[in-house]
PDB file of N, CA and C in Angstrom:
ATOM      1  N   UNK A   1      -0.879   7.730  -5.311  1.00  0.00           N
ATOM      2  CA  UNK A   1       0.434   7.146  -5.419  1.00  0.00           C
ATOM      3  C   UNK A   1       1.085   7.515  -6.742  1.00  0.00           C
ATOM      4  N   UNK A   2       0.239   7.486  -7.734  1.00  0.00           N
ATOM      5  CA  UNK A   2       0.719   7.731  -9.225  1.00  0.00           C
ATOM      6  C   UNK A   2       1.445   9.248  -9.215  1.00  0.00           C
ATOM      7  N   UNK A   3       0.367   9.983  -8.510  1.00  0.00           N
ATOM      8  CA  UNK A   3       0.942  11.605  -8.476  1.00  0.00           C
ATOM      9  C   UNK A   3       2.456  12.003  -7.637  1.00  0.00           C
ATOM     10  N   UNK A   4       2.566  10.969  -6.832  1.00  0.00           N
ATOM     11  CA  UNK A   4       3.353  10.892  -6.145  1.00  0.00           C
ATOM     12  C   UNK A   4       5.070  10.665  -6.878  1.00  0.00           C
ATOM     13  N   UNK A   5       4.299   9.733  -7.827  1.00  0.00           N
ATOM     14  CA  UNK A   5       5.589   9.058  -8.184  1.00  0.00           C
ATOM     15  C   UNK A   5       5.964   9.669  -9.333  1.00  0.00           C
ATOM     16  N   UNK A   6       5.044  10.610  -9.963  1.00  0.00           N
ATOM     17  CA  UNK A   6       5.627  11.645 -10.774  1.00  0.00           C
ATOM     18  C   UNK A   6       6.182  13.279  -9.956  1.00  0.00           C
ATOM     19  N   UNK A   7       5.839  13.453  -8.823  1.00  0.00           N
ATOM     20  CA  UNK A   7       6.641  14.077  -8.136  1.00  0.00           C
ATOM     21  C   UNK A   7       8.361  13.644  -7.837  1.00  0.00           C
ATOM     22  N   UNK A   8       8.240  12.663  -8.325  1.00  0.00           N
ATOM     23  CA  UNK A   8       9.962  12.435  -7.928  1.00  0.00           C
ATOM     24  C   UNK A   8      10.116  11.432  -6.580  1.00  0.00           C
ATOM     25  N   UNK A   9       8.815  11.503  -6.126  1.00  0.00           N
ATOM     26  CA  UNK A   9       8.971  10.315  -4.510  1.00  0.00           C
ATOM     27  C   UNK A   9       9.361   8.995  -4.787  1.00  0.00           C
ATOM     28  N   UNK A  10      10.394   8.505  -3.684  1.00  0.00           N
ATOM     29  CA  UNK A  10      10.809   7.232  -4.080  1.00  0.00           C
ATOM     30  C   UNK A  10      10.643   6.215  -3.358  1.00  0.00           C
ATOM     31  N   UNK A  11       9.877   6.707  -2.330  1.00  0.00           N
ATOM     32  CA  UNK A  11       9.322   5.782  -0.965  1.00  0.00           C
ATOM     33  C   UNK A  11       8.372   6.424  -0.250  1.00  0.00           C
ATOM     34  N   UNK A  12       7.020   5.639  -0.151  1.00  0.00           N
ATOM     35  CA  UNK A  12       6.113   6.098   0.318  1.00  0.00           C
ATOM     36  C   UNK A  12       5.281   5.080   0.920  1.00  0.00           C
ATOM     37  N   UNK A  13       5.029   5.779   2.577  1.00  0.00           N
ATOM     38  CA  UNK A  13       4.711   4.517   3.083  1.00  0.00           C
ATOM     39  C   UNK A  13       3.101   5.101   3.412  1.00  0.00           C
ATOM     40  N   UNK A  14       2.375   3.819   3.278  1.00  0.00           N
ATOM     41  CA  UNK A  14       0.618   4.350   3.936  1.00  0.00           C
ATOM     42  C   UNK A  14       0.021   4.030   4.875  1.00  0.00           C
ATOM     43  N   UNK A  15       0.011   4.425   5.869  1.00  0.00           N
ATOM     44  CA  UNK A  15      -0.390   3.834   7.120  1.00  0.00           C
ATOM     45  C   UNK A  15      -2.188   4.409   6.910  1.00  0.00           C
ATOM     46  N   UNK A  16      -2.630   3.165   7.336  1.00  0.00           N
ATOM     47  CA  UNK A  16      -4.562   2.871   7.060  1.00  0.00           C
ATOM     48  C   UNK A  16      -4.793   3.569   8.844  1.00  0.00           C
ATOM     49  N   UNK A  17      -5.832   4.016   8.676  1.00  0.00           N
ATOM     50  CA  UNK A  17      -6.544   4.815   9.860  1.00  0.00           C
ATOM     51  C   UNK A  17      -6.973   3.442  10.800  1.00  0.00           C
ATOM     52  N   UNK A  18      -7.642   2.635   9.765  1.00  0.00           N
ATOM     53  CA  UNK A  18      -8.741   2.017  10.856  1.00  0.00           C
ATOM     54  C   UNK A  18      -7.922   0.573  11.616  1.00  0.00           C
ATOM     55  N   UNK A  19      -8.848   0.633  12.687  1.00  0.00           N
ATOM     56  CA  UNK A  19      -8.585  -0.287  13.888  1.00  0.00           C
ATOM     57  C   UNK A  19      -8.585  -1.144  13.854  1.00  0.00           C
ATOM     58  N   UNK A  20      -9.649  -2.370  12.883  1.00  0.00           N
ATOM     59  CA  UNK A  20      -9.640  -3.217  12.657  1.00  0.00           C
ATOM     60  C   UNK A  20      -9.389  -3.661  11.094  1.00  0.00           C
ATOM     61  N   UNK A  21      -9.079  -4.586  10.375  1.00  0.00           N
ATOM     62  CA  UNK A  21      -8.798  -4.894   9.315  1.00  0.00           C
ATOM     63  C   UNK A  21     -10.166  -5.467   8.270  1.00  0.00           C
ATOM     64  N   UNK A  22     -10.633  -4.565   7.780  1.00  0.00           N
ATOM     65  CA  UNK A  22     -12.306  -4.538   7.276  1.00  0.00           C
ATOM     66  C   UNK A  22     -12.067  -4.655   6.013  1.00  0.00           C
ATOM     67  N   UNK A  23     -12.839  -4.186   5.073  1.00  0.00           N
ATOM     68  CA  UNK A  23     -12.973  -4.054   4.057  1.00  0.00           C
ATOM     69  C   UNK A  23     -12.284  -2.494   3.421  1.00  0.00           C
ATOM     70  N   UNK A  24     -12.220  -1.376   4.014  1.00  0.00           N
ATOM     71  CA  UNK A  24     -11.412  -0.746   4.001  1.00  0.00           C
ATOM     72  C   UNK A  24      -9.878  -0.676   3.310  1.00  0.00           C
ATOM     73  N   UNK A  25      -9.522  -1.709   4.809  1.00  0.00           N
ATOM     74  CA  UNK A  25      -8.015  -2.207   4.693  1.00  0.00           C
ATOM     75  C   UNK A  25      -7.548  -2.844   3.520  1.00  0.00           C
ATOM     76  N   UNK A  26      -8.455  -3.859   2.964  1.00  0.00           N
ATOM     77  CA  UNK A  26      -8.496  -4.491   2.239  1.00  0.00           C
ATOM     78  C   UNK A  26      -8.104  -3.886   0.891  1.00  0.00           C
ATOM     79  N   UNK A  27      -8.892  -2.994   0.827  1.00  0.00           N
ATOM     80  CA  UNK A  27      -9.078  -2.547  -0.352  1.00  0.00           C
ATOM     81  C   UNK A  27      -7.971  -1.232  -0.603  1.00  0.00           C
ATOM     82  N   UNK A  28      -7.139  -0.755   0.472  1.00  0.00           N
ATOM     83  CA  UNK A  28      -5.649  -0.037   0.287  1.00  0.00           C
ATOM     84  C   UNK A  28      -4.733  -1.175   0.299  1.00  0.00           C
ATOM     85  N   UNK A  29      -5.042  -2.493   1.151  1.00  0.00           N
ATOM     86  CA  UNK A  29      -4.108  -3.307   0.613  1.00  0.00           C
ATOM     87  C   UNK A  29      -4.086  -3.905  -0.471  1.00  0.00           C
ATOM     88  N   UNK A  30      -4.393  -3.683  -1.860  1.00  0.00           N
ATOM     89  CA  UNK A  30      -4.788  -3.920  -2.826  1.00  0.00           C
ATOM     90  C   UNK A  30      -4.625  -2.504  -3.769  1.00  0.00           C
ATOM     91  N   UNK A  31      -4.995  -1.761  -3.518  1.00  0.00           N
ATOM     92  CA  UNK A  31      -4.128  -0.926  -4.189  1.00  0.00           C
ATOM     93  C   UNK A  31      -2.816  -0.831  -4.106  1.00  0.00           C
ATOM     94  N   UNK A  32      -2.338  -0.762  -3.034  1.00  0.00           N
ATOM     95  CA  UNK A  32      -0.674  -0.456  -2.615  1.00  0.00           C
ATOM     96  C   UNK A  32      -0.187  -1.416  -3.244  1.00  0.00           C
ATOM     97  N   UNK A  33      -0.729  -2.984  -3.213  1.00  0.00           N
ATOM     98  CA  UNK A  33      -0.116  -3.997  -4.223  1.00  0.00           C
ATOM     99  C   UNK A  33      -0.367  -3.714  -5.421  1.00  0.00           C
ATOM    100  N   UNK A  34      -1.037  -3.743  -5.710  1.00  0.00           N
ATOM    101  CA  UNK A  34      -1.343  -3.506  -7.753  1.00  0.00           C
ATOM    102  C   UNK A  34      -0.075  -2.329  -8.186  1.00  0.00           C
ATOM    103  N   UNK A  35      -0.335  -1.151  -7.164  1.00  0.00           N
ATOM    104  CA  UNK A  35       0.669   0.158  -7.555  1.00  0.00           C
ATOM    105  C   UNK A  35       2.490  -0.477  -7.670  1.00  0.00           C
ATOM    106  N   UNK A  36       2.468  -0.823  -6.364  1.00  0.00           N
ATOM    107  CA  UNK A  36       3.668  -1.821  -6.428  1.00  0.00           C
ATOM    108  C   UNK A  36       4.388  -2.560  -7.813  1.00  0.00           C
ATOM    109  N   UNK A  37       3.390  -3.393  -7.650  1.00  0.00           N
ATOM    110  CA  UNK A  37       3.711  -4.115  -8.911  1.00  0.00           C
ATOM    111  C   UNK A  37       3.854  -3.539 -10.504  1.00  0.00           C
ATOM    112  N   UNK A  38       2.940  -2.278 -10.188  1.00  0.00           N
ATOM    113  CA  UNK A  38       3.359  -2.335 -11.862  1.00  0.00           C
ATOM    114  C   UNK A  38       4.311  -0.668 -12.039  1.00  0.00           C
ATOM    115  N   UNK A  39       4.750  -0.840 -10.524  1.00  0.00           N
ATOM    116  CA  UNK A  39       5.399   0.193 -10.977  1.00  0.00           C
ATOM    117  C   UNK A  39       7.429   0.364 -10.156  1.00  0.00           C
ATOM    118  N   UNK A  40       7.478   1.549  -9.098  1.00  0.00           N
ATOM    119  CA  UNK A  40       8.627   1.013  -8.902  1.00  0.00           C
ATOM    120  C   UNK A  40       8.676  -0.067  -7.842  1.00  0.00           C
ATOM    121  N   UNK A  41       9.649  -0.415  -7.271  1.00  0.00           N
ATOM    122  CA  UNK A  41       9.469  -1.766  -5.995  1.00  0.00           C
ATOM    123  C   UNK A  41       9.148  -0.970  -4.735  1.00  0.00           C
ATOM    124  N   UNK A  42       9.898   0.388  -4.186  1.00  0.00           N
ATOM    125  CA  UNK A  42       9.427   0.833  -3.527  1.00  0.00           C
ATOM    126  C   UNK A  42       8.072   1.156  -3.283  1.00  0.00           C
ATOM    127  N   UNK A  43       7.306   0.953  -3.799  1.00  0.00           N
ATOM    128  CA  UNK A  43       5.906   1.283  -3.338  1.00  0.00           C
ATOM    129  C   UNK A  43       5.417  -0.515  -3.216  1.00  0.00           C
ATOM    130  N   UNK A  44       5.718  -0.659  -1.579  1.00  0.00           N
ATOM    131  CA  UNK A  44       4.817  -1.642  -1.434  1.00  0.00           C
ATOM    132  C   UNK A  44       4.230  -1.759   0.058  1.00  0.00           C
ATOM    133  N   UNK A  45       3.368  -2.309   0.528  1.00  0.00           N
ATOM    134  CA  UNK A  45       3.098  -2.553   1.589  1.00  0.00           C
ATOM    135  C   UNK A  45       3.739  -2.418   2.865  1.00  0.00           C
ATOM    136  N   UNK A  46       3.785  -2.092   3.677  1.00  0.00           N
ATOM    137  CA  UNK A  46       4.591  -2.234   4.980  1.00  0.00           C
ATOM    138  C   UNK A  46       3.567  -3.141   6.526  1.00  0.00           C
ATOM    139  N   UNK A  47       2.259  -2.971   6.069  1.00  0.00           N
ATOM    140  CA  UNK A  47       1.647  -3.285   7.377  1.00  0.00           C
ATOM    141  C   UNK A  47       1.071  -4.599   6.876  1.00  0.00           C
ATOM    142  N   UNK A  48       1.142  -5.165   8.166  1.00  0.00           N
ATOM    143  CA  UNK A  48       0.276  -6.452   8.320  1.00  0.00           C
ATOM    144  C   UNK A  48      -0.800  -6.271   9.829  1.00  0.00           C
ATOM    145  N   UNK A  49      -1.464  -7.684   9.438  1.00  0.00           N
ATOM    146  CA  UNK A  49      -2.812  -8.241  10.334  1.00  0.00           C
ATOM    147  C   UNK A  49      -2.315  -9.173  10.815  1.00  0.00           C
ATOM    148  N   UNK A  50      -0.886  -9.849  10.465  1.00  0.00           N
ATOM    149  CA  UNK A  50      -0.430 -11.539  10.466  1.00  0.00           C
ATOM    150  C   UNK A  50      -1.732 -12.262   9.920  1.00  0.00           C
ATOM    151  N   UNK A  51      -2.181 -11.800   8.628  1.00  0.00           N
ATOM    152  CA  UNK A  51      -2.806 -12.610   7.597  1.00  0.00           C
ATOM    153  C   UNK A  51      -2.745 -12.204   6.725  1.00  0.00           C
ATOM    154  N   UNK A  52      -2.774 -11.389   5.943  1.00  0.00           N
ATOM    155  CA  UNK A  52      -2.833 -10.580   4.687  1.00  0.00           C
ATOM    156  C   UNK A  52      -2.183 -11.388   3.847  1.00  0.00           C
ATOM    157  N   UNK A  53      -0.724 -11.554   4.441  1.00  0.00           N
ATOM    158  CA  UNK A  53       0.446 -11.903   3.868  1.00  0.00           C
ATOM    159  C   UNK A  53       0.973 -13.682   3.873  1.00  0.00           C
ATOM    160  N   UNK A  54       0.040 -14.276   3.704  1.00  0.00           N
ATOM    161  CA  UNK A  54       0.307 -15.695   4.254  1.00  0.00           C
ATOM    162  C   UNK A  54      -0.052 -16.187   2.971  1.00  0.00           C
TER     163      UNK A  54
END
């Protein structure tokens, strides 16, 4: 994401491979937030489990 955002990208969305919401998921949803936050607003999350986000 960092490399990204020194490329000039101003929206970038990440869609996760896996099927179920594991530890995996978890752990890009958690990056994508941390990146988010400390950087521009566009980089944030787009997907849910209808839990993540509660």
């Amino acid at each position: 994401l960092a490399k990204l955002a020194d490329e000039g990208y101003t929206s970038v969305i990440v869609q996760p491979l896996q099927i179920m919401s594991g530890s995996e998921f978890h752990e890009i949803l958690s990056i994508t937030k941390a990146f988010g936050a400390m950087n521009d607003p566009h980089f944030q999350p787009i997907f849910f489990t209808n839990q993540e986000e509660r």
